[in-house]
PDB file of N, CA and C in Angstrom:
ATOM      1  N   UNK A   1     -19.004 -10.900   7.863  1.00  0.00           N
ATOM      2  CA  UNK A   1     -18.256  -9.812   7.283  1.00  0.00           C
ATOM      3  C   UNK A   1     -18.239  -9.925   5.758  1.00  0.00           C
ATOM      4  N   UNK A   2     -17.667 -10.850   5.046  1.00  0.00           N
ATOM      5  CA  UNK A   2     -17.986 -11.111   3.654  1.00  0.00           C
ATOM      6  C   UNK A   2     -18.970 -10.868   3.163  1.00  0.00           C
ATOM      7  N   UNK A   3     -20.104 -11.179   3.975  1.00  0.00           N
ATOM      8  CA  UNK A   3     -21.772 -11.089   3.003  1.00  0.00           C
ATOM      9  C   UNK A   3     -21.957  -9.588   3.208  1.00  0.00           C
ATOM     10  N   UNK A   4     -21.620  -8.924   4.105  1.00  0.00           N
ATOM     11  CA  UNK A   4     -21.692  -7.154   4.329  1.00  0.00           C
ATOM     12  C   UNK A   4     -21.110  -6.635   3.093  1.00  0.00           C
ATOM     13  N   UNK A   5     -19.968  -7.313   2.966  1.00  0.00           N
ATOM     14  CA  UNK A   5     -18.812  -6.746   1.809  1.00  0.00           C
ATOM     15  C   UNK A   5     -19.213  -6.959   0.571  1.00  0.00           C
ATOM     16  N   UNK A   6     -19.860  -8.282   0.300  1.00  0.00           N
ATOM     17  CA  UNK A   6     -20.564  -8.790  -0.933  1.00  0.00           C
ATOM     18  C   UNK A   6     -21.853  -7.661  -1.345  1.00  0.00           C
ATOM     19  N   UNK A   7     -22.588  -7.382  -0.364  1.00  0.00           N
ATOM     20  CA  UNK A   7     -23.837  -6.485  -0.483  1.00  0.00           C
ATOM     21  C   UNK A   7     -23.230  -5.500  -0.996  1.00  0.00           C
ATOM     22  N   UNK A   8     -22.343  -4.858  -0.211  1.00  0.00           N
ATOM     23  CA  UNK A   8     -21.883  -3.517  -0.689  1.00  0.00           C
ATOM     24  C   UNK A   8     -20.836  -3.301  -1.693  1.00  0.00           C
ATOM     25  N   UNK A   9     -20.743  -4.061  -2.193  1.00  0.00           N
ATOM     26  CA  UNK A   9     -20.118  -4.521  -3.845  1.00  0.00           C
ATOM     27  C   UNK A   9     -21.258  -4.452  -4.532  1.00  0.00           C
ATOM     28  N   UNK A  10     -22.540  -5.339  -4.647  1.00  0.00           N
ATOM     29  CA  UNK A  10     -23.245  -5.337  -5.440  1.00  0.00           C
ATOM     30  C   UNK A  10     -23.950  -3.953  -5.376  1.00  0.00           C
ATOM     31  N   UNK A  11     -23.979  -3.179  -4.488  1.00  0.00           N
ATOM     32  CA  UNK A  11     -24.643  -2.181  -4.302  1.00  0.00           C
ATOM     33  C   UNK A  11     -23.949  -0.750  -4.988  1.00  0.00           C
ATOM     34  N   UNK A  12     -22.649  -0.527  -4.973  1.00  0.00           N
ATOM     35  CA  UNK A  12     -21.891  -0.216  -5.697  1.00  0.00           C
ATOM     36  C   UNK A  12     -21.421  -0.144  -6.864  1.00  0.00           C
ATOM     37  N   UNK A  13     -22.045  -1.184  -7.399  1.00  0.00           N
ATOM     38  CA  UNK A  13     -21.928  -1.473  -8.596  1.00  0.00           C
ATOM     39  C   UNK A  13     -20.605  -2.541  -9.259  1.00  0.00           C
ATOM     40  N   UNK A  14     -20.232  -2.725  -7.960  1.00  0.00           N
ATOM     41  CA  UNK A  14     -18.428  -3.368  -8.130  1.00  0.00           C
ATOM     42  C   UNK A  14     -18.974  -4.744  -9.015  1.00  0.00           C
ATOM     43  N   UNK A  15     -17.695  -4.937 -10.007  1.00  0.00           N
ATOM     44  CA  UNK A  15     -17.651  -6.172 -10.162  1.00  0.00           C
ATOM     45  C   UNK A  15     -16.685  -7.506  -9.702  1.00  0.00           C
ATOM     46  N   UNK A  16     -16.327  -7.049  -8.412  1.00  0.00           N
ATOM     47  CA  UNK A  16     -15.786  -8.034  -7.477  1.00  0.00           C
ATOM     48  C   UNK A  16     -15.003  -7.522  -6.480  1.00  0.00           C
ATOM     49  N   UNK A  17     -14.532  -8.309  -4.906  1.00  0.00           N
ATOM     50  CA  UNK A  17     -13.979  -8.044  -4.250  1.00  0.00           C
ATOM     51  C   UNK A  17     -12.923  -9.030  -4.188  1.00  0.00           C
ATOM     52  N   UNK A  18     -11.407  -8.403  -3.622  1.00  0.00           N
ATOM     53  CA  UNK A  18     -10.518  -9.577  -3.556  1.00  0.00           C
ATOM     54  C   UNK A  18      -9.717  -8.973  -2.040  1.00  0.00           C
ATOM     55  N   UNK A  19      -8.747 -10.029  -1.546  1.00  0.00           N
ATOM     56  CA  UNK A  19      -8.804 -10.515  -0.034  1.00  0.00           C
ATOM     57  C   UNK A  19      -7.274 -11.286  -0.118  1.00  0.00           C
ATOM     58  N   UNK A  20      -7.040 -11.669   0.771  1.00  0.00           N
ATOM     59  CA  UNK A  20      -5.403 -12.397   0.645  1.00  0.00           C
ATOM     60  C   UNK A  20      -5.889 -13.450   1.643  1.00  0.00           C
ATOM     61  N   UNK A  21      -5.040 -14.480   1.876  1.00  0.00           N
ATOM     62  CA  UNK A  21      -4.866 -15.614   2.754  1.00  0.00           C
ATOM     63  C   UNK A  21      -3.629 -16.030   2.993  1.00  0.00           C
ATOM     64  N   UNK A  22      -3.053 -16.399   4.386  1.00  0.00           N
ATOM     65  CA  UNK A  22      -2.114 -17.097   3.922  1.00  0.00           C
ATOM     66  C   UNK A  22      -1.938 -18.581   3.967  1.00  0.00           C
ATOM     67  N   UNK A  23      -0.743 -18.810   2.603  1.00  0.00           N
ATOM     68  CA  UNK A  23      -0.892 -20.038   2.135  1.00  0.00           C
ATOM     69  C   UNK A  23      -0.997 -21.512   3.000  1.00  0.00           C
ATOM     70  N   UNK A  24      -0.724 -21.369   4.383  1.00  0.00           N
ATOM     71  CA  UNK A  24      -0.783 -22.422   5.248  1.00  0.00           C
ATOM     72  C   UNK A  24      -2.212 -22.529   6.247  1.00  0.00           C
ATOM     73  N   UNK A  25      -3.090 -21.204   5.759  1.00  0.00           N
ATOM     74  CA  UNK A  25      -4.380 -21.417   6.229  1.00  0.00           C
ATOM     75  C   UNK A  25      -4.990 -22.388   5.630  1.00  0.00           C
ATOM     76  N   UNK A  26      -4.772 -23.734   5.815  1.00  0.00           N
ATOM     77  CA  UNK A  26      -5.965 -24.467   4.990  1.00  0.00           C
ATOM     78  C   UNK A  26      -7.344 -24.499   5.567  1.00  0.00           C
ATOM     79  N   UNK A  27      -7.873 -24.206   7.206  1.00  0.00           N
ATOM     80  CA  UNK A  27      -9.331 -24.077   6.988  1.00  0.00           C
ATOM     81  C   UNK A  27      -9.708 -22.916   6.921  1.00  0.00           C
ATOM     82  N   UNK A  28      -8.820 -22.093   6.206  1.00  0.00           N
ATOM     83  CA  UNK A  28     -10.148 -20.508   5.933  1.00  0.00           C
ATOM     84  C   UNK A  28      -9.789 -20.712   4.304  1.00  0.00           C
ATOM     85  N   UNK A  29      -8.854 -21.290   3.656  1.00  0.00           N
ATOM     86  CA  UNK A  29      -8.788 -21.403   2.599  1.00  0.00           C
ATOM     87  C   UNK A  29     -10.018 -22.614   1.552  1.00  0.00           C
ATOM     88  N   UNK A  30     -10.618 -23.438   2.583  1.00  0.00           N
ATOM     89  CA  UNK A  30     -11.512 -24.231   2.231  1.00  0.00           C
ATOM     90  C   UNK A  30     -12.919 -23.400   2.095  1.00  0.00           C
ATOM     91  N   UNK A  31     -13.140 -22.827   3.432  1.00  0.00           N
ATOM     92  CA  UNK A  31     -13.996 -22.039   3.456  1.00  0.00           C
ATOM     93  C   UNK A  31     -14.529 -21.073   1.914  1.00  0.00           C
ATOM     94  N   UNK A  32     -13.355 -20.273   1.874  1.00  0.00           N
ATOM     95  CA  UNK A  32     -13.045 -19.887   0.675  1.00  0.00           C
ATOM     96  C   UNK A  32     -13.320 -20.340  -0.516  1.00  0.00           C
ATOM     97  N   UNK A  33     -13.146 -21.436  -0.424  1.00  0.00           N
ATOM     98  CA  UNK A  33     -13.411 -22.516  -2.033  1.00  0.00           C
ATOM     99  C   UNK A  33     -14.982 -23.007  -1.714  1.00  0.00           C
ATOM    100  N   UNK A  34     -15.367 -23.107  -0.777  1.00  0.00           N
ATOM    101  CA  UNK A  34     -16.524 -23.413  -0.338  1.00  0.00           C
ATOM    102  C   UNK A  34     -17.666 -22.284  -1.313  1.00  0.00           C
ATOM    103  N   UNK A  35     -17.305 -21.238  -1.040  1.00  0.00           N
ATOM    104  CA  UNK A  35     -17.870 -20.011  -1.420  1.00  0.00           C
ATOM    105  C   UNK A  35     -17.829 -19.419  -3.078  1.00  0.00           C
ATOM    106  N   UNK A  36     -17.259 -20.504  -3.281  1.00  0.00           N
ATOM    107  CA  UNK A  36     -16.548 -20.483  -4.669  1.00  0.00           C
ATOM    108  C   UNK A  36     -15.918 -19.263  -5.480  1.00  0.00           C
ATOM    109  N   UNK A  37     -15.033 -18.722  -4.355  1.00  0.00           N
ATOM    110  CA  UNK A  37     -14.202 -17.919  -4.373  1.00  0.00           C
ATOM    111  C   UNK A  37     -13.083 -18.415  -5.471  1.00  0.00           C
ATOM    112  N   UNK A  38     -12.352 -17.709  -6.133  1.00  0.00           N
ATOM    113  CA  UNK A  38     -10.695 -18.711  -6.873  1.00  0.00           C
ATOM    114  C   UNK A  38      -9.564 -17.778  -6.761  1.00  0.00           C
ATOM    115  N   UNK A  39      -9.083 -18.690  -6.364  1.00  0.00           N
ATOM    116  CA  UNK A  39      -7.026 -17.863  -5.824  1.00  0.00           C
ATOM    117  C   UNK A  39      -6.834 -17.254  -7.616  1.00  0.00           C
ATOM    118  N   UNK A  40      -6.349 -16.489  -6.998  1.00  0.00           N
ATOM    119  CA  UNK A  40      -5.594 -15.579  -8.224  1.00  0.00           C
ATOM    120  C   UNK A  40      -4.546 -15.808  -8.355  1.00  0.00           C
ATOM    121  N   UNK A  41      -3.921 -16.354  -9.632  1.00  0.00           N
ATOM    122  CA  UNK A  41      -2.709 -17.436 -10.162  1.00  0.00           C
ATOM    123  C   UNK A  41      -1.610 -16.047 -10.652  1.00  0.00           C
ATOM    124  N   UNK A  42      -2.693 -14.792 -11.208  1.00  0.00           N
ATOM    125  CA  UNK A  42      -1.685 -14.340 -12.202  1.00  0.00           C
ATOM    126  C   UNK A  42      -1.203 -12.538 -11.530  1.00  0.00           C
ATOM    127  N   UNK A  43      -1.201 -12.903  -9.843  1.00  0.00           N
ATOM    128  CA  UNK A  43      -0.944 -11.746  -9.428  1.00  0.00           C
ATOM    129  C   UNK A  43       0.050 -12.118  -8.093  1.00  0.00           C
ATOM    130  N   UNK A  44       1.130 -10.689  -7.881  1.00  0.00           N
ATOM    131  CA  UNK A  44       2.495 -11.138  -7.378  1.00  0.00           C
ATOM    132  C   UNK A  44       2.062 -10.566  -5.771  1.00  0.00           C
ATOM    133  N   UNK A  45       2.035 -10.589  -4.615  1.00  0.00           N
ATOM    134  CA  UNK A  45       1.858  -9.848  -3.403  1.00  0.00           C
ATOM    135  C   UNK A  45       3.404  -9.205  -3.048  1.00  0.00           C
ATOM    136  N   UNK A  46       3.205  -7.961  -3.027  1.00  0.00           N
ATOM    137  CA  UNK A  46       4.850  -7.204  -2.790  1.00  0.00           C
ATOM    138  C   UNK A  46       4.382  -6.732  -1.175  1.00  0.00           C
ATOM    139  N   UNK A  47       5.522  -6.719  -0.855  1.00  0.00           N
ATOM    140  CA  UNK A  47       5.676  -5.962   0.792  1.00  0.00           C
ATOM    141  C   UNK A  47       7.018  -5.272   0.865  1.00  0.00           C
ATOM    142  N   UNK A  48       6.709  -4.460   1.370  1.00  0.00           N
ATOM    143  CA  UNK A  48       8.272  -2.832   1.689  1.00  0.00           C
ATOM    144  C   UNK A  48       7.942  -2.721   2.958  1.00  0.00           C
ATOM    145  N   UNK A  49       9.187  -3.146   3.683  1.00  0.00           N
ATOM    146  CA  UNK A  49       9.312  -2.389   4.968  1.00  0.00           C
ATOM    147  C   UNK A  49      10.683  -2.240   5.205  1.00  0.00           C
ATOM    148  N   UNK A  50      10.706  -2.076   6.864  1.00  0.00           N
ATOM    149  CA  UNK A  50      12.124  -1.256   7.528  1.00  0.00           C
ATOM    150  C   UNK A  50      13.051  -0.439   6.152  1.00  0.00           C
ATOM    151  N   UNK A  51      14.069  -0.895   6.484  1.00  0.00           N
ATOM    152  CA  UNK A  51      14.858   0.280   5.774  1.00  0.00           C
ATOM    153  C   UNK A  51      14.458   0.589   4.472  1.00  0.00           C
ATOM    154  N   UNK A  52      14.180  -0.462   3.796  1.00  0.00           N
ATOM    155  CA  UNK A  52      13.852  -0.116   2.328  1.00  0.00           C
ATOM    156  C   UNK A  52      12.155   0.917   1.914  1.00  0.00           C
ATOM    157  N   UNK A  53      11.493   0.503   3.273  1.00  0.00           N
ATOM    158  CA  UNK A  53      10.277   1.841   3.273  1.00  0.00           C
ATOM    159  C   UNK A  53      10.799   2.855   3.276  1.00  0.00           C
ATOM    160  N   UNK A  54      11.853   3.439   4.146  1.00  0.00           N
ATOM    161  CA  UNK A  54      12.330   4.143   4.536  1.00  0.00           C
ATOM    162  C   UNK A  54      13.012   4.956   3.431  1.00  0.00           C
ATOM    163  N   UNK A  55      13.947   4.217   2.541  1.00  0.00           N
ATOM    164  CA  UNK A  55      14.818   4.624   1.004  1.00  0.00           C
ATOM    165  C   UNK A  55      13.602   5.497   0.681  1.00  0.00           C
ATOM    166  N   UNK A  56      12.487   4.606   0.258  1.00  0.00           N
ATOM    167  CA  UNK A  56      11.797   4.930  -0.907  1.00  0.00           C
ATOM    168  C   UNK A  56      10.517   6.079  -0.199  1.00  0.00           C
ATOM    169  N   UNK A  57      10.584   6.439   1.063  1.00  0.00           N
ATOM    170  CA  UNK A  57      10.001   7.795   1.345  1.00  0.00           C
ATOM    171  C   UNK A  57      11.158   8.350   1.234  1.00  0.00           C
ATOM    172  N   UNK A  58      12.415   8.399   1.348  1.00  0.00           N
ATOM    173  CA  UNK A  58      13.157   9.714   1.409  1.00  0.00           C
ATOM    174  C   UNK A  58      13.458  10.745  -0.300  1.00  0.00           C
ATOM    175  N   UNK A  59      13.053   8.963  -1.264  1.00  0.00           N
ATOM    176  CA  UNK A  59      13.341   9.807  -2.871  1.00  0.00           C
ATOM    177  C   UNK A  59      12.166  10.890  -3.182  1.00  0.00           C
ATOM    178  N   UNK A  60      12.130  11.728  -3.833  1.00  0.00           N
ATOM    179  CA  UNK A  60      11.921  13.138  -4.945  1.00  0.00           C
ATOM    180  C   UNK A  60      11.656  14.238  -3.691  1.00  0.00           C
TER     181      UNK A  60
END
């Protein structure tokens, strides 16, 4: 799946793809480093759900 995704990045013209993990995966996270992939230090992951999805479809 990655090397599909990689092709069609380069094919696209993209200059990169990015992906999440979670932090207690350590063997897909090796994998990862294997590939010489690098965790992104300077970005926050947000999540909204139940009620508070809910608030913020009902505003404008």
């Amino acid at each position: 799946m990655l090397v599909y995704i990689a092709r069609l990045a380069i094919e696209r013209n993209c200059a990169r793809f990015e992906w999440s993990v979670l932090d207690w995966n350590t063997p897909v996270i090796r994998t990862y480093d294997k590939l010489n992939a690098k965790p992104m230090q300077d970005w926050i992951l947000y999540r909204l759900t139940g009620a508070a999805l809910v608030e913020l479809a009902k505003e404008g």
